[in-house]
C-alpha atoms as a PDB file:
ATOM      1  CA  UNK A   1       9.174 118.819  63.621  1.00  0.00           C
ATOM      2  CA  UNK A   2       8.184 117.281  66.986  1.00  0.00           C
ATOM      3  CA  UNK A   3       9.883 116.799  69.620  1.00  0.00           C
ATOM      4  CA  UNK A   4       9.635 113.314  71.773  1.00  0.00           C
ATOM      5  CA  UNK A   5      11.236 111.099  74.370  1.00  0.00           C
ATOM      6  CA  UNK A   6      11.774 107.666  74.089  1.00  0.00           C
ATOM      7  CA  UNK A   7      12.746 104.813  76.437  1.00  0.00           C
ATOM      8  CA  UNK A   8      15.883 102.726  75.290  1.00  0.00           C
ATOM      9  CA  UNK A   9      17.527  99.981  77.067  1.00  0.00           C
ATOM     10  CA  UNK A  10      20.915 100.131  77.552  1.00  0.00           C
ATOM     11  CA  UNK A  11      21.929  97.920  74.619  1.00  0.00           C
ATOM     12  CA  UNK A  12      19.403  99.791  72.103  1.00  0.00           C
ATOM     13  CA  UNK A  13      21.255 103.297  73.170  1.00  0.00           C
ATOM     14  CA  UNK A  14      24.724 101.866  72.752  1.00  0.00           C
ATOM     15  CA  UNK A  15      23.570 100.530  69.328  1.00  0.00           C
ATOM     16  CA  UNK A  16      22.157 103.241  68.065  1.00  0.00           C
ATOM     17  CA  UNK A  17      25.249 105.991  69.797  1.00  0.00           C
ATOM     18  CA  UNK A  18      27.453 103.992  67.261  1.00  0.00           C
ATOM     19  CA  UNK A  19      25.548 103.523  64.783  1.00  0.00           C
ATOM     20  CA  UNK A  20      24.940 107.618  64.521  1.00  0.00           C
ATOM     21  CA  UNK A  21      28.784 107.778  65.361  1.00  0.00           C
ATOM     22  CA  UNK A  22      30.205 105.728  62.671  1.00  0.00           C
ATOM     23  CA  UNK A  23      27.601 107.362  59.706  1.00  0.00           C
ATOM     24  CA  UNK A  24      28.449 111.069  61.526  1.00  0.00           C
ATOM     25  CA  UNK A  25      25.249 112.174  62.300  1.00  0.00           C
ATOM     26  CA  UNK A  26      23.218 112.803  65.878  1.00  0.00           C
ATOM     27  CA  UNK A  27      21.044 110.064  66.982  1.00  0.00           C
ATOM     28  CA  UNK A  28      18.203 111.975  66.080  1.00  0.00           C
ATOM     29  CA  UNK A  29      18.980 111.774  62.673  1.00  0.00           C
ATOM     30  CA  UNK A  30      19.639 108.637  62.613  1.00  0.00           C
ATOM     31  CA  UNK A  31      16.356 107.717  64.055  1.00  0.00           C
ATOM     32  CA  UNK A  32      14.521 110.011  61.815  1.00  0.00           C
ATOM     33  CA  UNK A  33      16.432 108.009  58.766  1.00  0.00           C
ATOM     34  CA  UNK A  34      15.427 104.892  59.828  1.00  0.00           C
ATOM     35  CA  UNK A  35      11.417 105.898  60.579  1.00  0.00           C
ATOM     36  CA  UNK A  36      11.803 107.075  56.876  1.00  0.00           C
ATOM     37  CA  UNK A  37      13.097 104.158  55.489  1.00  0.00           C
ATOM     38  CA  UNK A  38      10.579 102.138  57.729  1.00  0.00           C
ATOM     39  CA  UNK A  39       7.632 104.496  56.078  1.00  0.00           C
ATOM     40  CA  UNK A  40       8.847 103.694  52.827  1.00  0.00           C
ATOM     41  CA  UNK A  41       8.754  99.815  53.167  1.00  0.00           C
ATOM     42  CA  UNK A  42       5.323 100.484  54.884  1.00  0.00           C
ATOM     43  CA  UNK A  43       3.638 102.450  52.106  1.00  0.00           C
ATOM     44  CA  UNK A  44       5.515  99.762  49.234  1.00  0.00           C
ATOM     45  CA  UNK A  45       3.707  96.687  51.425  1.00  0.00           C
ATOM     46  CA  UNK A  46       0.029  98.125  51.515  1.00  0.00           C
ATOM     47  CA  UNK A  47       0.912  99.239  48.040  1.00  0.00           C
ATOM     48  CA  UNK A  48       1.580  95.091  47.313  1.00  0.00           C
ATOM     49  CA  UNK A  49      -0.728  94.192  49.561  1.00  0.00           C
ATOM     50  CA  UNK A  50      -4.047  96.070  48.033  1.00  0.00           C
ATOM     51  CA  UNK A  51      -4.712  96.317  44.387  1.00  0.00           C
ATOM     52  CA  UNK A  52      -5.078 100.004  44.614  1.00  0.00           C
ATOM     53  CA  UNK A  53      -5.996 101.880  41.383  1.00  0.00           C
ATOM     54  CA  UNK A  54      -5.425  98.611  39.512  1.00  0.00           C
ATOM     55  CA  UNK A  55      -8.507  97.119  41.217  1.00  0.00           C
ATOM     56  CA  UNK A  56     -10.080  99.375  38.829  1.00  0.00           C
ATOM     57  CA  UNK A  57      -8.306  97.431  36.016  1.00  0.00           C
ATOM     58  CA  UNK A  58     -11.854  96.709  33.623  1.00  0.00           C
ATOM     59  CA  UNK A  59     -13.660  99.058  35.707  1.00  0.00           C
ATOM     60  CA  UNK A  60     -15.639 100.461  32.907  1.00  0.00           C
ATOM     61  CA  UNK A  61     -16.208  97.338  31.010  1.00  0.00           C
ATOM     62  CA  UNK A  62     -17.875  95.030  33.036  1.00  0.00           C
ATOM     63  CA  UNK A  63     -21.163  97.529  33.354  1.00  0.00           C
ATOM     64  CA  UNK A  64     -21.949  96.223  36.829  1.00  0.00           C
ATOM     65  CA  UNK A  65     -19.983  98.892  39.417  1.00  0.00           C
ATOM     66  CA  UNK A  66     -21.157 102.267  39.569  1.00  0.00           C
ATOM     67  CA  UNK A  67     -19.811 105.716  40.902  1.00  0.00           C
ATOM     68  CA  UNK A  68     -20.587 104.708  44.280  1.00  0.00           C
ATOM     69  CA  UNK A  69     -18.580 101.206  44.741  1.00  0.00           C
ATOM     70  CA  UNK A  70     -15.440 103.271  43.483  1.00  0.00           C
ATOM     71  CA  UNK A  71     -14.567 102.982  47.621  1.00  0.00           C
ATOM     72  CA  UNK A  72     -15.610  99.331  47.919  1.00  0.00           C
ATOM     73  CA  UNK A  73     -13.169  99.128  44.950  1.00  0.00           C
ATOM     74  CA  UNK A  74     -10.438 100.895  46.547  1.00  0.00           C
ATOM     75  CA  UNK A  75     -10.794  99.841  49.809  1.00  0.00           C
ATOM     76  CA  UNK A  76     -12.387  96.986  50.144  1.00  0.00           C
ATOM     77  CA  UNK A  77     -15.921  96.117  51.889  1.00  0.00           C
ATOM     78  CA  UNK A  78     -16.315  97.810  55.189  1.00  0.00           C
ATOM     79  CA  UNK A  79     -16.259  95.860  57.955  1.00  0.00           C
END
């Protein structure tokens, strides 16, 4: 773990000193909850968003992509 400071205005820290109060934990965990949940809901969007491993969905049939498009595939085109 890592420890950081963060800036809250007044009505964030009041928010959040409940919050932690009324689920009986520390702020800290409560924060570290929430940045977990957020990562979750992160990874499930670019998970939505991209194709992923299903953009290789045919992959072997069409005979036209080779070994090295597999990151063009699973990535997209650089920019």
């Amino acid at each position: 773990m890592h420890r950081t400071q963060v800036m809250l205005e007044d009505s964030q820290y009041m928010a959040l000193r409940e919050r932690a109060r009324q689920r009986g934990k520390s702020m800290g965990a409560l924060i570290r909850e929430l940045l977990g949940q957020e990562e979750t809901l992160g990874a499930r969007e670019m998970v939505r968003e991209s194709k992923g491993l299903y953009a290789l969905e045919g992959f072997l049939r069409d005979g036209k992509a080779t070994a090295i498009d597999h990151d063009a595939i699973l990535y997209g085109k650089r920019k």
